[in-house]
N, C-alpha and C. Protein backbone atom coordinates (compact mmCIF):
# COMPACT_ATOMS: atom_id res chain seq x y z
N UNK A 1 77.27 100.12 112.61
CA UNK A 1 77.78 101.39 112.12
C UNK A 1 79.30 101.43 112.24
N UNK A 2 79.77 101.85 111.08
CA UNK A 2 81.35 102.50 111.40
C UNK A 2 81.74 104.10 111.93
N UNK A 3 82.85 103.80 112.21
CA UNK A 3 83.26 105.71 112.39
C UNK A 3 84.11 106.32 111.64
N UNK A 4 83.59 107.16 110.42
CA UNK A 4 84.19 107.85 110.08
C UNK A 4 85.81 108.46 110.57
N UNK A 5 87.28 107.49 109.85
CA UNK A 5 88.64 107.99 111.48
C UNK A 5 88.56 109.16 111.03
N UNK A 6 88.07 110.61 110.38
CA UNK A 6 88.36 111.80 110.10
C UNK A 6 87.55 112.40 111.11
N UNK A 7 86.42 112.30 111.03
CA UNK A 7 85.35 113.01 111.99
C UNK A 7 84.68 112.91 112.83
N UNK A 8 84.89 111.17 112.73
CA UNK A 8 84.10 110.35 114.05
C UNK A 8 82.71 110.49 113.61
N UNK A 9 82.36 110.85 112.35
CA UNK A 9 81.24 110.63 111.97
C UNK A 9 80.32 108.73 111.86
N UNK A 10 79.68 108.72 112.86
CA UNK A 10 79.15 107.19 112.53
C UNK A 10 78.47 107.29 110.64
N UNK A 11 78.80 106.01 110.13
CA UNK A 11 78.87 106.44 108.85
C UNK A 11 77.99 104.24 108.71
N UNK A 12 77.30 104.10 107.94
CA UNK A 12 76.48 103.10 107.84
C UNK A 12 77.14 102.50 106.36
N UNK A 13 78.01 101.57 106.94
CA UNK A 13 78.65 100.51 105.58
C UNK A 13 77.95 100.16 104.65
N UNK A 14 76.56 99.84 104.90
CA UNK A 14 75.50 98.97 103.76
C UNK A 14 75.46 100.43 102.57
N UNK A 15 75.83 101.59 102.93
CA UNK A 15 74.79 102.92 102.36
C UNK A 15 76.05 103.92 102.22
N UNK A 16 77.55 103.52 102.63
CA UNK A 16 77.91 104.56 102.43
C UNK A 16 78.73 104.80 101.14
N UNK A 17 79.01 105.85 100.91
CA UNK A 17 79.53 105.70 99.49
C UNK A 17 80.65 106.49 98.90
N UNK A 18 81.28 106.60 100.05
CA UNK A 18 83.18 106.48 99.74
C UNK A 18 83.59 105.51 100.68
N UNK A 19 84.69 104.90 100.97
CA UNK A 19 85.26 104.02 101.57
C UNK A 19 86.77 103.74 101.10
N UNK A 20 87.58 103.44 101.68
CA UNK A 20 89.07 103.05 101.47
C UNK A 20 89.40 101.82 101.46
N UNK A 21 90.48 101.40 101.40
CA UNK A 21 90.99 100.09 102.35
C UNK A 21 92.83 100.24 102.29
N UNK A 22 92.75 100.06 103.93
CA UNK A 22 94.52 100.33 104.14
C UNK A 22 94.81 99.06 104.81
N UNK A 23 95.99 98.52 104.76
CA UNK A 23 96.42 97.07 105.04
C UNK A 23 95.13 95.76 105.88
N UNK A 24 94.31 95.85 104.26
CA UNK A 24 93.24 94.93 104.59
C UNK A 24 92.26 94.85 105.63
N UNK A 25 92.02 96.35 105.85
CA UNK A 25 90.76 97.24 106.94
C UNK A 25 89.91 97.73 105.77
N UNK A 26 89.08 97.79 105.87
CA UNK A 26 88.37 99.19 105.01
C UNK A 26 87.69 100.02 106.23
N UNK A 27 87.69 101.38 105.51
CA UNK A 27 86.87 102.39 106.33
C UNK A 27 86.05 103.19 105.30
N UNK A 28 85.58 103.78 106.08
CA UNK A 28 83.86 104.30 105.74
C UNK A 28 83.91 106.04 105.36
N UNK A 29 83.59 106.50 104.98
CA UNK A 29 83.50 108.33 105.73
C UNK A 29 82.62 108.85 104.91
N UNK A 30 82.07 109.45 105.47
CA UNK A 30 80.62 110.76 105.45
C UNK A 30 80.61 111.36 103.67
N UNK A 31 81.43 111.43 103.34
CA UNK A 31 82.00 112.97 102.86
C UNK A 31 83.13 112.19 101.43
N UNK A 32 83.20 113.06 100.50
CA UNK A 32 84.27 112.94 99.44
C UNK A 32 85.52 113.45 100.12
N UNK A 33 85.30 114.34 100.83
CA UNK A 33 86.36 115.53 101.79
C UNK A 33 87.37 114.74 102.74
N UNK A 34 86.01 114.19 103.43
CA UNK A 34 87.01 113.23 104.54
C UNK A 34 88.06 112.06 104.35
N UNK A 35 87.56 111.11 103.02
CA UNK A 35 87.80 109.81 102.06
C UNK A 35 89.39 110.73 101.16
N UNK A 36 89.22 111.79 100.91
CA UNK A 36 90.43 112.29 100.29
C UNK A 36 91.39 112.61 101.51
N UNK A 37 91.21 113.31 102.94
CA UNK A 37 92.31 113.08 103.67
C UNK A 37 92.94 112.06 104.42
N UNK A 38 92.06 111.11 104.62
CA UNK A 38 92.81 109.97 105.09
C UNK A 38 93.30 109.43 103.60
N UNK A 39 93.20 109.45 102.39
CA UNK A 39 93.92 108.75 101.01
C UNK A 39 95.39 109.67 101.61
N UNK A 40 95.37 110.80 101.43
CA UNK A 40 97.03 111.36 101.60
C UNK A 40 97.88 111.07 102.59
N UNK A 41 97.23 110.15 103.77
CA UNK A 41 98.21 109.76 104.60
C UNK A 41 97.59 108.95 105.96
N UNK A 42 96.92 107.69 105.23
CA UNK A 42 96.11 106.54 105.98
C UNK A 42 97.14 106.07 107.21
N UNK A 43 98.25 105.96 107.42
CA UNK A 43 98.85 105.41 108.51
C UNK A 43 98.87 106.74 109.45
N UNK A 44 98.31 107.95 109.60
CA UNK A 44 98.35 108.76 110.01
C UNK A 44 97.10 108.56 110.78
N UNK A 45 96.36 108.04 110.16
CA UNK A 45 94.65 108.06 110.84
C UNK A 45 94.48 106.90 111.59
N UNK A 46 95.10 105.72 111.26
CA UNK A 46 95.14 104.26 111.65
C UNK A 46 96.15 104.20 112.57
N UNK A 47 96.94 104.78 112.63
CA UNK A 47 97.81 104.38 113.81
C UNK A 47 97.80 105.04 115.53
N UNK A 48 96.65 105.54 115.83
CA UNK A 48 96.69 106.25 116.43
C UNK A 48 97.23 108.21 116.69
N UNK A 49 97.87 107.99 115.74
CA UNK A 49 98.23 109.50 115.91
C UNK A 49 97.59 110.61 115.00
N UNK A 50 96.68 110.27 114.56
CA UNK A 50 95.44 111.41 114.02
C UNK A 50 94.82 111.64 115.24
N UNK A 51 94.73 113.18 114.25
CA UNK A 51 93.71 113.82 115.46
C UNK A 51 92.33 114.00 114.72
N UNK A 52 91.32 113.79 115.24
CA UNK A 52 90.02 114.01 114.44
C UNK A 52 89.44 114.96 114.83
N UNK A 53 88.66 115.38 113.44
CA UNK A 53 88.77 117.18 113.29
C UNK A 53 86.61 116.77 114.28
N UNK A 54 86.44 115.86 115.19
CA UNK A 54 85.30 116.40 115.95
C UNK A 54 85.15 116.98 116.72
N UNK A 55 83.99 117.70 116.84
CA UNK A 55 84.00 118.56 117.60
C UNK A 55 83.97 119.97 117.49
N UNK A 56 82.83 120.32 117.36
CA UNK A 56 82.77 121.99 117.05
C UNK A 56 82.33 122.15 115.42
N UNK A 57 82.15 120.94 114.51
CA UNK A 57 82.20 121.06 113.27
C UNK A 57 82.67 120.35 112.40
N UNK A 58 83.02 120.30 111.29
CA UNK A 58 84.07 119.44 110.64
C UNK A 58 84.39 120.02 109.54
N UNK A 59 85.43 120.75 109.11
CA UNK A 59 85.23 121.48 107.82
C UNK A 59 85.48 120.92 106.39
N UNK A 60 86.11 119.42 106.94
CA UNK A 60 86.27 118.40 105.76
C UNK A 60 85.49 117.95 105.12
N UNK A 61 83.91 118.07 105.54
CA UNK A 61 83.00 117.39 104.91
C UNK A 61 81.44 118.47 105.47
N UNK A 62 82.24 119.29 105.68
CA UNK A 62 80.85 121.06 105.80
C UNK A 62 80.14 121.09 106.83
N UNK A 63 80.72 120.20 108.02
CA UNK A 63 80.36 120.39 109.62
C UNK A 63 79.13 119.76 109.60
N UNK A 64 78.96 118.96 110.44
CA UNK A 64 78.31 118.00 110.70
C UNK A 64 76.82 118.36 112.02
């Protein structure tokens, strides 16, 4: 399983069906929602300094 870097959603590579790729990583995410905010600013999510919206919900991809 991967983790969703938006929501920490575990998200299953074989099945999932948005995905990115930022300097030759790909990632995974739940959601059209989540896959569009890491596109506006992937070194934000990858470098450690995202904060992920878990916890309590997720409103990027209609709370989990």
């Amino acid at each position: 399983m991967a983790l969703d870097p938006i929501c920490n959603w575990e998200v299953d590579p074989e099945t999932a069906e948005w995905s990115s790729e930022h300097r030759g990583t790909k990632y995974y995410f739940c959601a059209p929602g989540c896959k569009q905010i890491f596109d506006q600013d992937p070194e934000k999510w990858t470098s450690g300094g995202g904060q992920q919206y878990a916890g309590g919900g997720c409103s990027c991809c209609g709370g989990h």
